[in-house]
Every structure is written in structure tokens, then in C-alpha cells.
N, C-alpha and C. Protein backbone atom coordinates (compact mmCIF):
# COMPACT_ATOMS: atom_id res chain seq x y z
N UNK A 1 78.74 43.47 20.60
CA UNK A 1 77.55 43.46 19.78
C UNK A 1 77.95 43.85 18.36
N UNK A 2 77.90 42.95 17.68
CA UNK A 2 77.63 43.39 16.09
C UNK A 2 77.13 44.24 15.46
N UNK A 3 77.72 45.10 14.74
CA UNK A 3 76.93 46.27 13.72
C UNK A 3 76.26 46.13 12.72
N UNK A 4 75.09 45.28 12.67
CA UNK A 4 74.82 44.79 11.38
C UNK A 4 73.24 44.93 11.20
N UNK A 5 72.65 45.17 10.09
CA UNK A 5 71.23 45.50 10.39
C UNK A 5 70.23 44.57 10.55
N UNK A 6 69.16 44.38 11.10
CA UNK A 6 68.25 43.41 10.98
C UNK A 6 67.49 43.65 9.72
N UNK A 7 66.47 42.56 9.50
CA UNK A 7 65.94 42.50 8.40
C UNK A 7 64.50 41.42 8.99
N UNK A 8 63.49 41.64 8.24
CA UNK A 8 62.57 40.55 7.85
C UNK A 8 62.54 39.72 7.07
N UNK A 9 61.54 38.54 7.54
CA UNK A 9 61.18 38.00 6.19
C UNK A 9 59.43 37.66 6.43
N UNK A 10 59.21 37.33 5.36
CA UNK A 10 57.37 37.04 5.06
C UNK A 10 56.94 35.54 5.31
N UNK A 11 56.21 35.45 6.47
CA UNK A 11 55.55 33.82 5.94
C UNK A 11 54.64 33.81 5.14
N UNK A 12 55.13 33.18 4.30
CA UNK A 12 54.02 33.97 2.92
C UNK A 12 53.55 32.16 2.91
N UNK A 13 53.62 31.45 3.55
CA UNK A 13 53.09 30.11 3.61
C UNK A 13 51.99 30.01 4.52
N UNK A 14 51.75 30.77 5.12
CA UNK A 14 50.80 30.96 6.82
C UNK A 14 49.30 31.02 5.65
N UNK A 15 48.49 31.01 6.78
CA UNK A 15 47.15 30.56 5.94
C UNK A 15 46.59 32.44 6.08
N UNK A 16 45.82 33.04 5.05
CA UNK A 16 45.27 34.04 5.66
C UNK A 16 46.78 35.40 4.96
N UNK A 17 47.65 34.97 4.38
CA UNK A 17 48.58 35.31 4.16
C UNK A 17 48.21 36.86 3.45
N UNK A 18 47.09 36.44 2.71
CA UNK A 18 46.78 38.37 1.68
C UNK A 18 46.48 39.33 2.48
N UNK A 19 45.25 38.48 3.42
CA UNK A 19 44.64 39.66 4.81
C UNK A 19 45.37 39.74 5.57
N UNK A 20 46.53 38.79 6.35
CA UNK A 20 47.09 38.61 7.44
C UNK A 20 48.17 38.57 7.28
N UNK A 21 48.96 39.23 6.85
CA UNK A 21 50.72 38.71 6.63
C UNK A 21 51.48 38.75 8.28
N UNK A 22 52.12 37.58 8.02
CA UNK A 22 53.02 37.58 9.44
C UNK A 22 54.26 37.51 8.88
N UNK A 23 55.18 38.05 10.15
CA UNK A 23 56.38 38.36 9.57
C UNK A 23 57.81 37.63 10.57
N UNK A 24 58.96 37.74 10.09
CA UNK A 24 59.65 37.21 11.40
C UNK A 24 60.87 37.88 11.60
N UNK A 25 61.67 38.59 12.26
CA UNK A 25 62.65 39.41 12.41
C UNK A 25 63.55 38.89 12.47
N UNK A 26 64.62 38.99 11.93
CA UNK A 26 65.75 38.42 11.69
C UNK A 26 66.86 39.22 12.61
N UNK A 27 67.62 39.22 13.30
CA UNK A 27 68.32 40.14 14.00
C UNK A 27 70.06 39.39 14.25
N UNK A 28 70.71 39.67 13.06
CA UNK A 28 72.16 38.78 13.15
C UNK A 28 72.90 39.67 14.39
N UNK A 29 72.42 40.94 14.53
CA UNK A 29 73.30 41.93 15.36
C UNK A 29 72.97 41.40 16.73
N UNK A 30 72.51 40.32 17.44
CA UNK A 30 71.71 40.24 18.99
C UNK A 30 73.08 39.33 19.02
N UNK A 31 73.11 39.48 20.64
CA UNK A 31 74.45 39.46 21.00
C UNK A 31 74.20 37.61 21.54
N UNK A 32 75.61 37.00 21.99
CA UNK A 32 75.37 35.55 22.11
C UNK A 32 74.78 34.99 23.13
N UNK A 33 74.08 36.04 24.00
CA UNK A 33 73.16 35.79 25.09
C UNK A 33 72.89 33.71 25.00
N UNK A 34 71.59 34.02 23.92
CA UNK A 34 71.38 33.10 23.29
C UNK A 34 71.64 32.30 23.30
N UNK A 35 72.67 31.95 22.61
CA UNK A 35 73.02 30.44 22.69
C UNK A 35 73.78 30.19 24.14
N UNK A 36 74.46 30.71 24.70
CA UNK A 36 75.04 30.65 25.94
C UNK A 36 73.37 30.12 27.23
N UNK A 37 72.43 30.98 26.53
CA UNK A 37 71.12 30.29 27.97
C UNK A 37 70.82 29.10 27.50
N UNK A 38 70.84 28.57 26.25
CA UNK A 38 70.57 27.61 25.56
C UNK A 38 70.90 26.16 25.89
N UNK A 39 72.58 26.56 26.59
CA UNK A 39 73.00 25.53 27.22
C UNK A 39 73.35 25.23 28.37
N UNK A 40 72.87 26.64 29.28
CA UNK A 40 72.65 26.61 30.39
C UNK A 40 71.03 25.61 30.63
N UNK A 41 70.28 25.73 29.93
CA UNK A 41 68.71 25.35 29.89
C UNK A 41 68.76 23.95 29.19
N UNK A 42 69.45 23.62 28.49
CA UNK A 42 69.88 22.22 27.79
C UNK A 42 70.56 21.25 29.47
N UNK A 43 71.18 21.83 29.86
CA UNK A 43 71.90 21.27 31.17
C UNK A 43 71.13 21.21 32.31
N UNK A 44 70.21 21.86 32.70
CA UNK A 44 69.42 21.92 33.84
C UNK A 44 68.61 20.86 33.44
N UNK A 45 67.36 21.06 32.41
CA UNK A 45 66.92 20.06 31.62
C UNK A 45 66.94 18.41 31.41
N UNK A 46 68.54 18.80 31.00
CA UNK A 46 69.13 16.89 31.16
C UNK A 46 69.07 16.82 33.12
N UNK A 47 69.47 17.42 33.64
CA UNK A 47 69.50 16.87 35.12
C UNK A 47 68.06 16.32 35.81
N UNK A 48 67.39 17.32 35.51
CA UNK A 48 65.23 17.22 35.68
C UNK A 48 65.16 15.74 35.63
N UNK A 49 65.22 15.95 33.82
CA UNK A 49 64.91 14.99 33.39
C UNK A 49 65.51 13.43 33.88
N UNK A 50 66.87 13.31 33.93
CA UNK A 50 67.68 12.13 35.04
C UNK A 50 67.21 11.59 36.10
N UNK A 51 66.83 12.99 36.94
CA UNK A 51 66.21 12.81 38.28
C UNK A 51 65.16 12.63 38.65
N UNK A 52 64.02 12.95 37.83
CA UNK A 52 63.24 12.07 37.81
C UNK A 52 62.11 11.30 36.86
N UNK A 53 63.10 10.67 36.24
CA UNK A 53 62.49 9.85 35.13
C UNK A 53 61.16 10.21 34.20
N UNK A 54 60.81 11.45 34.06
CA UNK A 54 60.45 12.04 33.14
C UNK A 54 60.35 11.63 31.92
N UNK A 55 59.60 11.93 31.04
CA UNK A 55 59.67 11.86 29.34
C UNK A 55 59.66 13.63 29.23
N UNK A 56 60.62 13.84 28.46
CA UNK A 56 60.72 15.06 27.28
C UNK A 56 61.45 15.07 26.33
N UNK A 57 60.70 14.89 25.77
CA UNK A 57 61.83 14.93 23.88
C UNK A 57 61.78 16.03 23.24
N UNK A 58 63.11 15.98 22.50
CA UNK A 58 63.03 17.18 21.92
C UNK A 58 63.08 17.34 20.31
N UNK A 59 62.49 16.48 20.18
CA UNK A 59 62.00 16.38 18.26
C UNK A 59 60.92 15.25 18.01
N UNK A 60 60.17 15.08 17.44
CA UNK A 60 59.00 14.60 17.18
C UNK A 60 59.62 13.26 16.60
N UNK A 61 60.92 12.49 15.78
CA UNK A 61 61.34 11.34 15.71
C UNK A 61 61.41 10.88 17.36
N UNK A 62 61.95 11.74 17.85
CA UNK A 62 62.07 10.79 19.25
C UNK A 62 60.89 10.32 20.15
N UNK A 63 59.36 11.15 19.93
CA UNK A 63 58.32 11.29 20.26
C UNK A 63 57.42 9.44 19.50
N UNK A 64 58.19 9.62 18.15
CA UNK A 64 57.75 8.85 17.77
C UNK A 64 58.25 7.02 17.71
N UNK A 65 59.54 7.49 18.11
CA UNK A 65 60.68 6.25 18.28
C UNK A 65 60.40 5.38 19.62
N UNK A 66 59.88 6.65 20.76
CA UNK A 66 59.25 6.01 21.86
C UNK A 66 57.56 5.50 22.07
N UNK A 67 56.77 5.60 20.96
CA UNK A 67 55.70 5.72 21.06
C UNK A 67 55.60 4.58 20.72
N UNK A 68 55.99 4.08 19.68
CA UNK A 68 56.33 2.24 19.11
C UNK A 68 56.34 1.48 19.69
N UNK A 69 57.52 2.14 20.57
CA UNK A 69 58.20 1.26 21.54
C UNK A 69 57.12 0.65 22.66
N UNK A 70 56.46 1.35 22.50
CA UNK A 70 55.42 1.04 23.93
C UNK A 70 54.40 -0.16 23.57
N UNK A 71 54.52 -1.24 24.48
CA UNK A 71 53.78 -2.25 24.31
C UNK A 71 52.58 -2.33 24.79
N UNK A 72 51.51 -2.49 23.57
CA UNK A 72 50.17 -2.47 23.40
C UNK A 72 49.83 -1.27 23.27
N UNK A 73 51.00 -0.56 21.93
CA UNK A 73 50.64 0.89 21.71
C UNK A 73 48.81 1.27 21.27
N UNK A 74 48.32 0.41 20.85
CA UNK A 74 47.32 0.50 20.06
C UNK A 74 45.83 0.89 21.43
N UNK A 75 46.54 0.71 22.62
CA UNK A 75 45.45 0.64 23.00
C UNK A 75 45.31 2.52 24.18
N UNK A 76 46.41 2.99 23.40
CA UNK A 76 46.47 4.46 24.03
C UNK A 76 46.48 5.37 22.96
N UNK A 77 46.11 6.57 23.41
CA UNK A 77 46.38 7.50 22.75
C UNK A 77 46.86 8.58 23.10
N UNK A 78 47.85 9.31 21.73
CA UNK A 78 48.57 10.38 21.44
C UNK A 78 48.11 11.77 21.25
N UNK A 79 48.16 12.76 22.53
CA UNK A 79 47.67 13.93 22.22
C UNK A 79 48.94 14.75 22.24
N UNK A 80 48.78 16.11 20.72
CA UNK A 80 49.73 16.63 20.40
C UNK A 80 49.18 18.25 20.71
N UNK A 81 50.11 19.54 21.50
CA UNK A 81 49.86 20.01 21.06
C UNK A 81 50.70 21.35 20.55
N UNK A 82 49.80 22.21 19.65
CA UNK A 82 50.48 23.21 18.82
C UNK A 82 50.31 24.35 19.22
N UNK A 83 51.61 25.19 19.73
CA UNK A 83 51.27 26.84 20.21
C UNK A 83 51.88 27.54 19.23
N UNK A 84 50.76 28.72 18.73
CA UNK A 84 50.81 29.52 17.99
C UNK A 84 50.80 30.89 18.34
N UNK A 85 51.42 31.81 17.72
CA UNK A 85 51.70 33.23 18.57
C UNK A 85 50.57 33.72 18.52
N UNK A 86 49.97 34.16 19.15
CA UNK A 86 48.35 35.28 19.42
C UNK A 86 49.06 36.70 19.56
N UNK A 87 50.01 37.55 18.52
CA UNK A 87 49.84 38.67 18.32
C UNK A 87 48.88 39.71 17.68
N UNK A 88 47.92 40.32 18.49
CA UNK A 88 47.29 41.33 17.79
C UNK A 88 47.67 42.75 17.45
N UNK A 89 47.73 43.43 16.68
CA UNK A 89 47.82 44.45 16.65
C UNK A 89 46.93 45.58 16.77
């Protein structure tokens, strides 16, 4: 583990930002857990997904590269959605 301090930073872009400041912790000292489950979970993932022909993408070009693709796109529709943290204090 690294000796190094964490730090914040401000989303000072978030809506509500004067009354509501949100913040995000920066932590260089957290050990490589992380990326090591990352590709344990990247690998399980690709297998799911292989086995049974699934859709999951993992960036919104690819969301959109396949959505084209689909013939007589016009006659379906695209629901998106967005999770946002619900921390109260």
C-alpha cells in the first residue's frame, strides 16, 4: 500500500452546486485490488455474454453503432437509463 494522501475534488458542474456541493475522493494510496477485480469481472462478463448471446456494451458508441444497425430502426424505441448516487447526509 502506498503512502500517499488522498485528496478531493468539487463537482462544481453538478446542478444545485452553491446549496449542494458534491464531492469525489480521490485516493492514489488504495491498493491494486481494483484493477486486478476489474479483469477478473471483464472476463466473466465476456464469457456471459458469449454464452448466451446477450447485448451489453460498454460505451454508448457501441450502444449506438448497434442501434443503426438494426433494421427498421425507426420503428422501436431506445430507453436509457441514468443512476445517480442518493447520498444523504
Amino acid at each position: 500500500m502506498a503512502e500517499t494522501e488522498a485528496f478531493i475534488t468539487l463537482k462544481d458542474h453538478k446542478e444545485n452546486f452553491d446549496s449542494h456541493p458534491n464531492c469525489r475522493l480521490i485516493n492514489p494510496a488504495k491498493s491494486k485490488l481494483g484493477k486486478l477485480s476489474k479483469v477478473i469481472l471483464d472476463s466473466i462478463n465476456h464469457k456471459i455474454r458469449s454464452t448466451t448471446n446477450l447485448n451489453q456494451w460498454k460505451n454508448t458508441q457501441a450502444v449506438i453503432i448497434w442501434f443503426t444497425n438494426i433494421e427498421h430502426n425507426s420503428r422501436y424505441n431506445f430507453v436509457s437509463f441514468d443512476i445517480v448516487d442518493n447520498f444523504h447526509q
